[in-house]
PDB file of N, CA and C in Angstrom:
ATOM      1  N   UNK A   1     -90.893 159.348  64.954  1.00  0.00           N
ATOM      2  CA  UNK A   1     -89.612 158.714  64.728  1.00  0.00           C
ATOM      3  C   UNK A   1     -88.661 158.962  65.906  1.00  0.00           C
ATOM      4  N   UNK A   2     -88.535 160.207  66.491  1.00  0.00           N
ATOM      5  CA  UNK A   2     -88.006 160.382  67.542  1.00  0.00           C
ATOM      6  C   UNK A   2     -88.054 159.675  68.827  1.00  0.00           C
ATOM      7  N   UNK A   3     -89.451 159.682  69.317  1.00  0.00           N
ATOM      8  CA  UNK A   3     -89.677 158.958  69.875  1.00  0.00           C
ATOM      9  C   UNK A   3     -89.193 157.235  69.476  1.00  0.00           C
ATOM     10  N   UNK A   4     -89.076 156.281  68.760  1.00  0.00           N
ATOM     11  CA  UNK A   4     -88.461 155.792  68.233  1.00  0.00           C
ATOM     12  C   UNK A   4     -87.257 155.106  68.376  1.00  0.00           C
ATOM     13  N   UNK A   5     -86.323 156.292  68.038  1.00  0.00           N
ATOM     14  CA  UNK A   5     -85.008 156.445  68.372  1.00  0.00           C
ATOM     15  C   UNK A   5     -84.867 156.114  69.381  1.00  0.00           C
ATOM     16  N   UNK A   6     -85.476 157.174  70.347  1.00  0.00           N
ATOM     17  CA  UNK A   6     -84.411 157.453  71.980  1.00  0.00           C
ATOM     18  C   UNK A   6     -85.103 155.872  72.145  1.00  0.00           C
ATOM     19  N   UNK A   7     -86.556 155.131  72.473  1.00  0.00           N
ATOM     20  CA  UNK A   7     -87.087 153.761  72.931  1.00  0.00           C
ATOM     21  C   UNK A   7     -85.153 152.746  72.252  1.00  0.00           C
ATOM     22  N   UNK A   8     -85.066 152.749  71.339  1.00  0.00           N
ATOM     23  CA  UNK A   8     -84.184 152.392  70.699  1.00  0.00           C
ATOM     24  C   UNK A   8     -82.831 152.494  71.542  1.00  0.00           C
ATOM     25  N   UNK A   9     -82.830 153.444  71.397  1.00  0.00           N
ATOM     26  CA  UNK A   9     -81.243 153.936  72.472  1.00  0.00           C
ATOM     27  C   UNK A   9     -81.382 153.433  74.105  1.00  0.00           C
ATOM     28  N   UNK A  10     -82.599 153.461  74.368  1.00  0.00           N
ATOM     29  CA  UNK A  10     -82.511 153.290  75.846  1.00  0.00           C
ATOM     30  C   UNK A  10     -82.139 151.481  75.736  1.00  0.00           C
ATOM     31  N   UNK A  11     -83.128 150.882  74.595  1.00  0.00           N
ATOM     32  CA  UNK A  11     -82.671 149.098  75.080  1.00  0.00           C
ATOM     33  C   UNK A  11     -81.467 148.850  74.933  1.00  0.00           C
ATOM     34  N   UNK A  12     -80.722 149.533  73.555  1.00  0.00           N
ATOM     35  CA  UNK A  12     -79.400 149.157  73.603  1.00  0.00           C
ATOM     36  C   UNK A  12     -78.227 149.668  75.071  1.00  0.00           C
ATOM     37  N   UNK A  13     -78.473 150.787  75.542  1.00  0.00           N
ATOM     38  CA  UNK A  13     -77.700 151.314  76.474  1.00  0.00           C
ATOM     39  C   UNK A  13     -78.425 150.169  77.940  1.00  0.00           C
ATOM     40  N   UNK A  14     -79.414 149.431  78.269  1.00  0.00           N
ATOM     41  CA  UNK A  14     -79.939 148.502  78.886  1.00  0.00           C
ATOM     42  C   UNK A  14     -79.200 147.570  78.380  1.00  0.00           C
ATOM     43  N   UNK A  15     -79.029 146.508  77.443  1.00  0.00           N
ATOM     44  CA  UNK A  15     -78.263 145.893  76.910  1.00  0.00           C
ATOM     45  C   UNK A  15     -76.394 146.090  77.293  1.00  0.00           C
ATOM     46  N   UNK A  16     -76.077 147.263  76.675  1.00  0.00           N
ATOM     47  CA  UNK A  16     -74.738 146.869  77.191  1.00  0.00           C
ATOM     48  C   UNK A  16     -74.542 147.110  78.516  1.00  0.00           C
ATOM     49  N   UNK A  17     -75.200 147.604  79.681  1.00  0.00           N
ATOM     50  CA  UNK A  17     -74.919 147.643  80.936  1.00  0.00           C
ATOM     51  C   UNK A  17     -75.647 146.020  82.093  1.00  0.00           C
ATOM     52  N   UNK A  18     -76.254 145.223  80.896  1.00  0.00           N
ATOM     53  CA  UNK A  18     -77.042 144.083  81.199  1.00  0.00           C
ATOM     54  C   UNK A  18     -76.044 143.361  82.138  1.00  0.00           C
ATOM     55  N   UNK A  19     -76.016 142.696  83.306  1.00  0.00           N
ATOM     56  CA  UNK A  19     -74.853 141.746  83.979  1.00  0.00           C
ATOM     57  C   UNK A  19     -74.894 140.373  83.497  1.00  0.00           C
ATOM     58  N   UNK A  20     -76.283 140.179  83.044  1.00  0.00           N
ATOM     59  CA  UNK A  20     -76.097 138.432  82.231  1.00  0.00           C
ATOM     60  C   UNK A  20     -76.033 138.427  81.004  1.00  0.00           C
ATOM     61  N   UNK A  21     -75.187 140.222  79.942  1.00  0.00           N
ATOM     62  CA  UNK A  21     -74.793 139.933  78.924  1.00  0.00           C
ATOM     63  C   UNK A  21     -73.189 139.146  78.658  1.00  0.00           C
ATOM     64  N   UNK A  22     -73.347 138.024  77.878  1.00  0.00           N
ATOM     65  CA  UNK A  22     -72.156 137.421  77.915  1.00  0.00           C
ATOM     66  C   UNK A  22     -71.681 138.586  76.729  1.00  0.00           C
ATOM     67  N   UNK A  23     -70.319 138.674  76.552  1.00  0.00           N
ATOM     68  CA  UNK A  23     -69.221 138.788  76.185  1.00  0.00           C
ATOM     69  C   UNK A  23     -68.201 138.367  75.121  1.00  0.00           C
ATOM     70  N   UNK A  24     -67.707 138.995  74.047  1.00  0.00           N
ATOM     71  CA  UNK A  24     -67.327 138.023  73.340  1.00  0.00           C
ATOM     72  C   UNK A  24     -66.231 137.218  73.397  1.00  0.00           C
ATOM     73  N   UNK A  25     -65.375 137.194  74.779  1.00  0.00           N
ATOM     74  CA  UNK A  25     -64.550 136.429  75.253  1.00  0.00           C
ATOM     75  C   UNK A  25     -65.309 135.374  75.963  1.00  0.00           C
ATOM     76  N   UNK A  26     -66.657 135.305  76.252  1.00  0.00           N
ATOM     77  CA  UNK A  26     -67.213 133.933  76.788  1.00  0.00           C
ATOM     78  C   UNK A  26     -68.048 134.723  78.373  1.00  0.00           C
ATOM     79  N   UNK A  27     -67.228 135.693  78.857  1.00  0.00           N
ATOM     80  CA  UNK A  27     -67.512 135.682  80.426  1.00  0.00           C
ATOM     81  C   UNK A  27     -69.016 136.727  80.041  1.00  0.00           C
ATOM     82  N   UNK A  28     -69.666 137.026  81.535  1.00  0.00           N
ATOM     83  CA  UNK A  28     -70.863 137.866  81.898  1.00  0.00           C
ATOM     84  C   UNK A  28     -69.882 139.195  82.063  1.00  0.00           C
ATOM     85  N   UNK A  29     -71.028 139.928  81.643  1.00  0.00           N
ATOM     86  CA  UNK A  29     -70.596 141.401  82.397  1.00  0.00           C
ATOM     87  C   UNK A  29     -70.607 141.792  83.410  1.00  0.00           C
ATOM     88  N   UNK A  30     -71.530 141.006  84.622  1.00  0.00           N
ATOM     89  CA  UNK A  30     -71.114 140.981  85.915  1.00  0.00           C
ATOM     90  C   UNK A  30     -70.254 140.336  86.151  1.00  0.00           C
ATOM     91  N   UNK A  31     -69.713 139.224  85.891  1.00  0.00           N
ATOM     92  CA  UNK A  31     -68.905 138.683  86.163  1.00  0.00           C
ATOM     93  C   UNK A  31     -67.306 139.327  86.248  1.00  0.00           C
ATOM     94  N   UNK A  32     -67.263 139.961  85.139  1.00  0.00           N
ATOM     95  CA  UNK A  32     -65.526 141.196  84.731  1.00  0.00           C
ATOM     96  C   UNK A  32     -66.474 142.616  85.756  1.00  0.00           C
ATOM     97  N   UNK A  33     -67.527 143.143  86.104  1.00  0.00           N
ATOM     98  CA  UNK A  33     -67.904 144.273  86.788  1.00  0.00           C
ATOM     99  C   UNK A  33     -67.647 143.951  88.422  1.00  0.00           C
ATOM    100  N   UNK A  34     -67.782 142.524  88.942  1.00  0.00           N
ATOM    101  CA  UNK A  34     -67.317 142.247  90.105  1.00  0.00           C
ATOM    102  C   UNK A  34     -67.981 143.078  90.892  1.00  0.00           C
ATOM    103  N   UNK A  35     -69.237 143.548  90.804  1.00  0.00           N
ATOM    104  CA  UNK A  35     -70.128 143.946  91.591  1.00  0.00           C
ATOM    105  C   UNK A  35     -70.183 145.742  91.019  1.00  0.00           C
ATOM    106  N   UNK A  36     -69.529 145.882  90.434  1.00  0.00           N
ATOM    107  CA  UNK A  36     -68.885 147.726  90.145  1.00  0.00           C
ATOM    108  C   UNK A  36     -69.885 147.888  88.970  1.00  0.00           C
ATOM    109  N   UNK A  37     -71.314 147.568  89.109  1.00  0.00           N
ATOM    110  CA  UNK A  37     -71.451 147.861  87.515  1.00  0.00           C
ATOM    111  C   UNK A  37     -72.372 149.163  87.045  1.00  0.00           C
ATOM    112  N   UNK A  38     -72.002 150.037  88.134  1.00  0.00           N
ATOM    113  CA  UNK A  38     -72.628 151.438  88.546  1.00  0.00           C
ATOM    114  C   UNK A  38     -71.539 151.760  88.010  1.00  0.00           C
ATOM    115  N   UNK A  39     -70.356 151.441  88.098  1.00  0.00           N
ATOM    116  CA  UNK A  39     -69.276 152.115  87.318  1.00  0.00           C
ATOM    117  C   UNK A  39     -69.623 151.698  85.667  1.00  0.00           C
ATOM    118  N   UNK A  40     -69.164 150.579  85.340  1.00  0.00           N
ATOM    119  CA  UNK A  40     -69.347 150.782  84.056  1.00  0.00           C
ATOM    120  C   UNK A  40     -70.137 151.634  83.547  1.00  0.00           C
ATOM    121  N   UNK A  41     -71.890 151.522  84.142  1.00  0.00           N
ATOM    122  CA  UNK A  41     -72.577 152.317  83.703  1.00  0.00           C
ATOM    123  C   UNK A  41     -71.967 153.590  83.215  1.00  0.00           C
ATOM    124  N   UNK A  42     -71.668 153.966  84.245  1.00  0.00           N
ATOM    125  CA  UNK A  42     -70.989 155.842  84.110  1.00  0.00           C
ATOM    126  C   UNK A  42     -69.907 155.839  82.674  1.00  0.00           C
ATOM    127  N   UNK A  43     -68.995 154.445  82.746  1.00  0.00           N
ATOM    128  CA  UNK A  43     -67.949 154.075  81.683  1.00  0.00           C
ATOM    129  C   UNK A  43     -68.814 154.562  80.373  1.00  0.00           C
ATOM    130  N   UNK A  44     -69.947 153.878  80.362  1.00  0.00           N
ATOM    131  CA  UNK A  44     -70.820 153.897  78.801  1.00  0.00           C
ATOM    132  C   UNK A  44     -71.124 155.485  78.771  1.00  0.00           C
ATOM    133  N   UNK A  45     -71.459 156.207  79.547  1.00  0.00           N
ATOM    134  CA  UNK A  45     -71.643 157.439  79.432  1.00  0.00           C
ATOM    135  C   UNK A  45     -70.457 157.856  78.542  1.00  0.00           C
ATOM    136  N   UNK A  46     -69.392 158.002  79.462  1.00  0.00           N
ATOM    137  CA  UNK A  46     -68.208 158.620  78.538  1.00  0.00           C
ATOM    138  C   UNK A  46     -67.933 158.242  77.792  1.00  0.00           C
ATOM    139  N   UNK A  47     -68.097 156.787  77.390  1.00  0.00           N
ATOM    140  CA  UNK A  47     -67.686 156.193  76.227  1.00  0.00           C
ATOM    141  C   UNK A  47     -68.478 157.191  75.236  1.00  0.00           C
ATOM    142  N   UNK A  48     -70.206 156.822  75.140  1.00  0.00           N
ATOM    143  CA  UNK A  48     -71.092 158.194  74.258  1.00  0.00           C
ATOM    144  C   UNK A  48     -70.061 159.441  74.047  1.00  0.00           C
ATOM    145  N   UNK A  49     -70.228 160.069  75.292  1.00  0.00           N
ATOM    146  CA  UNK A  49     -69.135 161.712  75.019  1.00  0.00           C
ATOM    147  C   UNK A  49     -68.595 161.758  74.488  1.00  0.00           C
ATOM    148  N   UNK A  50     -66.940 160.857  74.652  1.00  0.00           N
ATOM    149  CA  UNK A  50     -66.233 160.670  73.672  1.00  0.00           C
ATOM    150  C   UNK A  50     -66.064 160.125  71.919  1.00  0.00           C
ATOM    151  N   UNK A  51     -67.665 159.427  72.003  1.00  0.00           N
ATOM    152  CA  UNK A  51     -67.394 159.059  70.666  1.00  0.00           C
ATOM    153  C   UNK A  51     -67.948 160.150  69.550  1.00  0.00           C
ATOM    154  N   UNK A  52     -68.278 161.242  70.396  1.00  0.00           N
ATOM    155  CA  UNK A  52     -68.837 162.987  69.869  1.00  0.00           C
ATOM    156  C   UNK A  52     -68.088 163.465  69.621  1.00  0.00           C
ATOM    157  N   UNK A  53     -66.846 163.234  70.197  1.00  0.00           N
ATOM    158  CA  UNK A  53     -65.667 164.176  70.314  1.00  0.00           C
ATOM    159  C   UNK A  53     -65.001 164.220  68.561  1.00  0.00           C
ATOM    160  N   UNK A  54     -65.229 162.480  68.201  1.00  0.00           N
ATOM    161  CA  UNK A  54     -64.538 162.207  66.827  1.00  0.00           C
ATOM    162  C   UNK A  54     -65.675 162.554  65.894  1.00  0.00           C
ATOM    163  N   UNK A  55     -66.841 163.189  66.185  1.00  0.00           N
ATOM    164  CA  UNK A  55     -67.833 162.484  64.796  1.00  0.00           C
ATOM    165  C   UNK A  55     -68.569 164.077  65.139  1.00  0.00           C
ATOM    166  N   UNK A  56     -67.974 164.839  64.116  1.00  0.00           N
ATOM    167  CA  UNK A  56     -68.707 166.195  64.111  1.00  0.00           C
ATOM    168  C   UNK A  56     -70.107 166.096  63.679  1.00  0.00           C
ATOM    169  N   UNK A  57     -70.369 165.046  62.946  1.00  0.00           N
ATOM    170  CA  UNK A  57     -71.626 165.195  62.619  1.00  0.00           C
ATOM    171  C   UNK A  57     -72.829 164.449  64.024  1.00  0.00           C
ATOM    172  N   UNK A  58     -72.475 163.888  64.999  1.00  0.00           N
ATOM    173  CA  UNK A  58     -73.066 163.571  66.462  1.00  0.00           C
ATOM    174  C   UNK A  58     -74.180 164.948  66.759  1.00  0.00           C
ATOM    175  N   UNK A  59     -75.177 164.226  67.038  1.00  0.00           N
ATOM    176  CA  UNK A  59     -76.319 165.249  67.498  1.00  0.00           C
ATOM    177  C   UNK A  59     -75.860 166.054  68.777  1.00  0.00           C
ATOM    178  N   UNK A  60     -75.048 165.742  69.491  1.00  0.00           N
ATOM    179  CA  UNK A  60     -73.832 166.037  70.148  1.00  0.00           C
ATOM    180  C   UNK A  60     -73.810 167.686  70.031  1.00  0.00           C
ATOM    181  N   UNK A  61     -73.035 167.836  68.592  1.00  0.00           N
ATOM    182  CA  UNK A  61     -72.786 168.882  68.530  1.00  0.00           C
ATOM    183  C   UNK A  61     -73.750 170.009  67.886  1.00  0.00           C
ATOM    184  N   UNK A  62     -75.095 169.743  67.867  1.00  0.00           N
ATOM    185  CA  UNK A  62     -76.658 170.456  66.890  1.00  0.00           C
ATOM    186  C   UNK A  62     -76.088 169.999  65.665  1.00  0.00           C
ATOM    187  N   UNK A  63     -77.319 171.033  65.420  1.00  0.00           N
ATOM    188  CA  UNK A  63     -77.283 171.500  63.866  1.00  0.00           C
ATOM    189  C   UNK A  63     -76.567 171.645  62.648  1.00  0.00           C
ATOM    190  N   UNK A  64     -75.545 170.815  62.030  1.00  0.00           N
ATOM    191  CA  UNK A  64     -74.250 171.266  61.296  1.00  0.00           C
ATOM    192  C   UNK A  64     -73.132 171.523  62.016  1.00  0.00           C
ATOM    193  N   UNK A  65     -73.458 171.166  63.473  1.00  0.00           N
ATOM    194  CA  UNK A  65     -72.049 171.261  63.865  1.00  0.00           C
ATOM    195  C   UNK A  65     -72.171 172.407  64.596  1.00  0.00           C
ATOM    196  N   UNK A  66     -72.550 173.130  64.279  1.00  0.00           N
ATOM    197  CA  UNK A  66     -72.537 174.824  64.957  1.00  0.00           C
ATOM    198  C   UNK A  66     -71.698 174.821  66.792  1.00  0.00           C
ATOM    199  N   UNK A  67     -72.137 173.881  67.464  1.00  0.00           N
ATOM    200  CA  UNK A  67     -71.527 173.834  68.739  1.00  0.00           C
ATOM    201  C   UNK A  67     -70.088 173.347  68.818  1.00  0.00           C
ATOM    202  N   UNK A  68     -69.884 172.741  67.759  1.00  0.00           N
ATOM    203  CA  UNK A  68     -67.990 171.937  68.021  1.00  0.00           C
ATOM    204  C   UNK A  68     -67.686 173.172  67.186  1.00  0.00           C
ATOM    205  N   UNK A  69     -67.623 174.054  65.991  1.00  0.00           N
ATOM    206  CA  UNK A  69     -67.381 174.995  65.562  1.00  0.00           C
ATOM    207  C   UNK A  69     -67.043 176.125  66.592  1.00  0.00           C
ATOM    208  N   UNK A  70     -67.554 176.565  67.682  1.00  0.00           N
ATOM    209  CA  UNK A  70     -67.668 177.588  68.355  1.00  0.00           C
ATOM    210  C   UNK A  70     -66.719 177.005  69.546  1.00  0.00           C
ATOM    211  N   UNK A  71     -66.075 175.700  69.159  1.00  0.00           N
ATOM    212  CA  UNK A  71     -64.976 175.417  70.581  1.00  0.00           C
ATOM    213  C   UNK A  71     -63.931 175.601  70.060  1.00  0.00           C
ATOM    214  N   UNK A  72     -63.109 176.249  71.199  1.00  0.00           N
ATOM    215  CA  UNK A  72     -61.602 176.679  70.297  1.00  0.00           C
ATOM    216  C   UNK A  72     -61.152 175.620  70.536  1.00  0.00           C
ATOM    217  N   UNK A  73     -59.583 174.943  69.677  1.00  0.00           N
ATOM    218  CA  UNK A  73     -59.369 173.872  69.508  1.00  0.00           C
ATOM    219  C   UNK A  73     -58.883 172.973  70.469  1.00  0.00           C
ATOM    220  N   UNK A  74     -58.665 171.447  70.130  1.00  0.00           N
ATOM    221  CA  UNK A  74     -58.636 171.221  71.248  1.00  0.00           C
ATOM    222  C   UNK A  74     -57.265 171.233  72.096  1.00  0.00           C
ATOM    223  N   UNK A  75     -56.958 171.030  73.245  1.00  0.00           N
ATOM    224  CA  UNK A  75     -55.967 170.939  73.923  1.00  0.00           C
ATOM    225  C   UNK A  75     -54.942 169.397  73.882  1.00  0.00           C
ATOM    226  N   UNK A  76     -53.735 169.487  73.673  1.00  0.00           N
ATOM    227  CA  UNK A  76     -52.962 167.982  73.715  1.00  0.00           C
ATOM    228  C   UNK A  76     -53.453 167.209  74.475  1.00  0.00           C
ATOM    229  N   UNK A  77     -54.133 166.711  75.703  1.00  0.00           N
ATOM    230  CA  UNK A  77     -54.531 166.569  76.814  1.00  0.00           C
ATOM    231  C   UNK A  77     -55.965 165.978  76.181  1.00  0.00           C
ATOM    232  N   UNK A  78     -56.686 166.397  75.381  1.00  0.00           N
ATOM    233  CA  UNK A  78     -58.035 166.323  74.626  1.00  0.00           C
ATOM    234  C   UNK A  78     -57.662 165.577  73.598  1.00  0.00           C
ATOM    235  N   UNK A  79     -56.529 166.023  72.656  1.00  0.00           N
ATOM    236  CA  UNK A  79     -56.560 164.966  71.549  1.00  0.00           C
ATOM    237  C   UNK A  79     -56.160 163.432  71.757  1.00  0.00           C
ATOM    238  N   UNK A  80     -55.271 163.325  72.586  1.00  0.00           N
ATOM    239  CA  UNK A  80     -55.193 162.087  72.891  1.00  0.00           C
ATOM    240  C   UNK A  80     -56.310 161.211  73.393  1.00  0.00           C
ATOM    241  N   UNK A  81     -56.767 160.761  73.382  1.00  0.00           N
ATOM    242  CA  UNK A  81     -57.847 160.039  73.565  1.00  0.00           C
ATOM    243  C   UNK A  81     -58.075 158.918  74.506  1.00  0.00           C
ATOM    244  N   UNK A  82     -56.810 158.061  74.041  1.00  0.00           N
ATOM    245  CA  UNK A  82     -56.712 157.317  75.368  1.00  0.00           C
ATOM    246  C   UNK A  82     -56.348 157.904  76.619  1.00  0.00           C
ATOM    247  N   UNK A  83     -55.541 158.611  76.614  1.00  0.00           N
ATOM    248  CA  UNK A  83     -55.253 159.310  77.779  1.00  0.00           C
ATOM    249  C   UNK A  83     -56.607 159.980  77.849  1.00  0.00           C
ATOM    250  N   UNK A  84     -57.224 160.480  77.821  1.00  0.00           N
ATOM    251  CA  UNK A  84     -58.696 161.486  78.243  1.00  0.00           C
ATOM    252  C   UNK A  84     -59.268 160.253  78.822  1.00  0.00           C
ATOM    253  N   UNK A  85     -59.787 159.483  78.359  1.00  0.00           N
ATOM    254  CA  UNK A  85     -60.759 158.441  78.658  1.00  0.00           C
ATOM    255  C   UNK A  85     -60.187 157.883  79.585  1.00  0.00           C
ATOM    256  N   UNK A  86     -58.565 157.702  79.825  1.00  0.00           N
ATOM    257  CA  UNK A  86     -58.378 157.216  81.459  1.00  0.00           C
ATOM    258  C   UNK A  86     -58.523 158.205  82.162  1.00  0.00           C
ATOM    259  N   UNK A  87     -58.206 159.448  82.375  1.00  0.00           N
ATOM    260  CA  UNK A  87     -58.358 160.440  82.926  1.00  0.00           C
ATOM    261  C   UNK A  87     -59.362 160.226  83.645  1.00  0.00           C
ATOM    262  N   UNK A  88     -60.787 160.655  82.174  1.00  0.00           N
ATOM    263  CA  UNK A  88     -62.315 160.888  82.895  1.00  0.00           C
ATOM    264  C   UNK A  88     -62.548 159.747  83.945  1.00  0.00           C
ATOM    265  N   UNK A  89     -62.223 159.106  83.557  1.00  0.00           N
ATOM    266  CA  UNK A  89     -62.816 157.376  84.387  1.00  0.00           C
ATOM    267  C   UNK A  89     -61.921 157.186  85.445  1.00  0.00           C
ATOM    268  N   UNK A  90     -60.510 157.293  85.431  1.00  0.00           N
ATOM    269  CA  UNK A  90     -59.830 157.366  86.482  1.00  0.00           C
ATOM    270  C   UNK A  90     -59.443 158.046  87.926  1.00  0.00           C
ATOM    271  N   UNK A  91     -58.869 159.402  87.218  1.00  0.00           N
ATOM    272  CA  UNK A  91     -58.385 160.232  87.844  1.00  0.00           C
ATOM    273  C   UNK A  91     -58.639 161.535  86.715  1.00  0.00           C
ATOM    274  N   UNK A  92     -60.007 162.428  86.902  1.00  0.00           N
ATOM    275  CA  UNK A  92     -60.085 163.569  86.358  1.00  0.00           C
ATOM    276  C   UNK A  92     -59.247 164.546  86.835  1.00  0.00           C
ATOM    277  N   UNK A  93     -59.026 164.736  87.911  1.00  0.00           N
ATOM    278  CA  UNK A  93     -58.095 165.855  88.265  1.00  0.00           C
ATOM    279  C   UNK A  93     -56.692 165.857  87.941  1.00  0.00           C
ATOM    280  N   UNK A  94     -56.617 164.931  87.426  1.00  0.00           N
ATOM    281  CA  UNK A  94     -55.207 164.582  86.469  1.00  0.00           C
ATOM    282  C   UNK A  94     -55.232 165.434  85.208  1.00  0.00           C
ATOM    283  N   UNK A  95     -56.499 166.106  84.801  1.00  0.00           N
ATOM    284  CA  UNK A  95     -56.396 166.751  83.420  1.00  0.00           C
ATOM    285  C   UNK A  95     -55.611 167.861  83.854  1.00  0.00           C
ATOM    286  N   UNK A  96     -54.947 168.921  82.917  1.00  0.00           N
ATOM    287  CA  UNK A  96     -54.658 170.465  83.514  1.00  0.00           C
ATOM    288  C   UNK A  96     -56.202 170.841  83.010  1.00  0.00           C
ATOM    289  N   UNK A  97     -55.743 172.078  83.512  1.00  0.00           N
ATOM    290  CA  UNK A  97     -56.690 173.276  83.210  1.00  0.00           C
ATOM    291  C   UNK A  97     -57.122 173.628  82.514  1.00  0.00           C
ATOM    292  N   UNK A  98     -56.745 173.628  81.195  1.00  0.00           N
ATOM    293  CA  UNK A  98     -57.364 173.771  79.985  1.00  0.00           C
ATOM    294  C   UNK A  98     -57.612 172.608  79.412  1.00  0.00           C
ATOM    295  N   UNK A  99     -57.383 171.416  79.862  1.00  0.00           N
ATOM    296  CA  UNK A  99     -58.005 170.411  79.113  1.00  0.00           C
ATOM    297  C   UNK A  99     -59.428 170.177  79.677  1.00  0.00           C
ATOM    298  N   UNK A 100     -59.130 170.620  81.458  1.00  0.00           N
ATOM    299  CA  UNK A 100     -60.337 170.435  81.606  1.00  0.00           C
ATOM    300  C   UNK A 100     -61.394 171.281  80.982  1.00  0.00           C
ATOM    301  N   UNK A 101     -61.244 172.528  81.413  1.00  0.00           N
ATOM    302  CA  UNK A 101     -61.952 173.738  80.593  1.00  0.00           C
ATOM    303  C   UNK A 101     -62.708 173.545  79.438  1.00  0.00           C
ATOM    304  N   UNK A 102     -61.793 172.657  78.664  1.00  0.00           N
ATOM    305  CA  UNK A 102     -62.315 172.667  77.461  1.00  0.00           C
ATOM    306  C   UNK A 102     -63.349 171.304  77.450  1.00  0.00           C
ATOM    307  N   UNK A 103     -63.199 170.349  78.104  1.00  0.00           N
ATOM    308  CA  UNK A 103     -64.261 169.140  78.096  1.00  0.00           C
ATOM    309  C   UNK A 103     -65.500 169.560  78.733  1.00  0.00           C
ATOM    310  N   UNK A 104     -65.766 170.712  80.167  1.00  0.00           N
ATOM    311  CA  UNK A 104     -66.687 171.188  80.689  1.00  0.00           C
ATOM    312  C   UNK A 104     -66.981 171.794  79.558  1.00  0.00           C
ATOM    313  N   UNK A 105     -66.594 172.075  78.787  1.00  0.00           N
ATOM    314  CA  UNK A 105     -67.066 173.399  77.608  1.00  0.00           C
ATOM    315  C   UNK A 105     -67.964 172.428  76.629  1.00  0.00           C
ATOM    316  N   UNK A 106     -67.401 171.344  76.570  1.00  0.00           N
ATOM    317  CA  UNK A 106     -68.087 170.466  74.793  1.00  0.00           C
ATOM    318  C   UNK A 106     -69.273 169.876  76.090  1.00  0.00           C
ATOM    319  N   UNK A 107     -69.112 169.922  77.091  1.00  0.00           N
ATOM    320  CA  UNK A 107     -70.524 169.036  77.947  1.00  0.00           C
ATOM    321  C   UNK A 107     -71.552 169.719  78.407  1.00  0.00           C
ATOM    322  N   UNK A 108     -71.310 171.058  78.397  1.00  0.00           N
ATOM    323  CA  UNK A 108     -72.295 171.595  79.296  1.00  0.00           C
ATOM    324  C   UNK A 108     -73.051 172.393  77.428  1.00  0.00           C
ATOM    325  N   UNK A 109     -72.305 172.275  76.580  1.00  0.00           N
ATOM    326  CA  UNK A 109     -73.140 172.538  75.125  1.00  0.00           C
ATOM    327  C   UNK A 109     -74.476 171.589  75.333  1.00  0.00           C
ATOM    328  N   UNK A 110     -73.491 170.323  75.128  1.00  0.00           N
ATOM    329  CA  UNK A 110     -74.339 169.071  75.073  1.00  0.00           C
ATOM    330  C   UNK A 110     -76.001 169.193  76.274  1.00  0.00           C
ATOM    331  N   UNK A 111     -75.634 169.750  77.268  1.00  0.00           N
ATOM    332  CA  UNK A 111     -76.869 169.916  78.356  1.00  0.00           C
ATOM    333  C   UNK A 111     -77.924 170.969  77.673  1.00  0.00           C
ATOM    334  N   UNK A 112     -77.081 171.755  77.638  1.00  0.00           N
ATOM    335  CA  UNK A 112     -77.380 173.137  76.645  1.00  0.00           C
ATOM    336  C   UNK A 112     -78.775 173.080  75.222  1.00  0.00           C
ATOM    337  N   UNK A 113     -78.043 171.812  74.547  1.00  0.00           N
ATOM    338  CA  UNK A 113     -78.691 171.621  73.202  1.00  0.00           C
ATOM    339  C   UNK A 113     -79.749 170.871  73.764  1.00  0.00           C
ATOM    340  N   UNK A 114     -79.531 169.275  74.728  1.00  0.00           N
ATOM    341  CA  UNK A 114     -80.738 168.747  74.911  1.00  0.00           C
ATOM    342  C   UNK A 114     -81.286 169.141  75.278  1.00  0.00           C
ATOM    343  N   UNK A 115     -81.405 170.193  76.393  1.00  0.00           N
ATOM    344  CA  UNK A 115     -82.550 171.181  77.245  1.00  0.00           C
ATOM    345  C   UNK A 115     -83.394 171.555  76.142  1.00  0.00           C
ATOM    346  N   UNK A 116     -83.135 172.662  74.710  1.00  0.00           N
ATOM    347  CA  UNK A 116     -83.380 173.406  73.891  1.00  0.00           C
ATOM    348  C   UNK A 116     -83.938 172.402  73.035  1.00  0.00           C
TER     349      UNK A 116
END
């Protein structure tokens, strides 16, 4: 089943980074990527990260959670969301210090768990 899954995950993550996927405003995704679509790519990454951030139950965080449990909470800078997600994609060094701290902290779990 696992195996499965990830076959699963990889077409859809192929799919939304596709350049002759149209759009539900009509246009291609190359077409709005304007050649940048090494960026988006990276975009869909964080998009994933972030959508861990809201959903404790995300394989993201293991077993019951055990890894978002063991992060101290988050920083103003973190809860906002839109602001994070321009940040990451924009200008990361725009986070402070503890916001960053704390996003290296929920990512390098994440490396952590898939390694294990």
């Amino acid at each position: 089943m696992a195996v499965v899954a990830q076959w699963l995950a990889g077409r859809i993550y192929q799919w939304m980074v596709n350049p002759r996927r149209r759009l539900p405003t009509g246009v291609l995704l190359g077409d709005v990527a304007q050649g940048n679509l090494a960026d988006l790519e990276a975009d869909a990454d964080w998009d994933r990260f972030l959508r861990a951030f809201d959903d404790p139950g995300d394989s993201h965080w293991g077993p019951d959670a055990q890894f978002r449990v063991r992060l101290r909470p988050e920083p103003a800078a973190v809860q906002d969301r839109v602001m994070l997600r321009r940040n990451l994609l924009r200008q990361p060094r725009a986070l402070d210090d503890d916001s960053a701290q704390w996003v290296v902290s929920a990512g390098i779990g994440y490396l952590r768990h898939a390694a294990g």
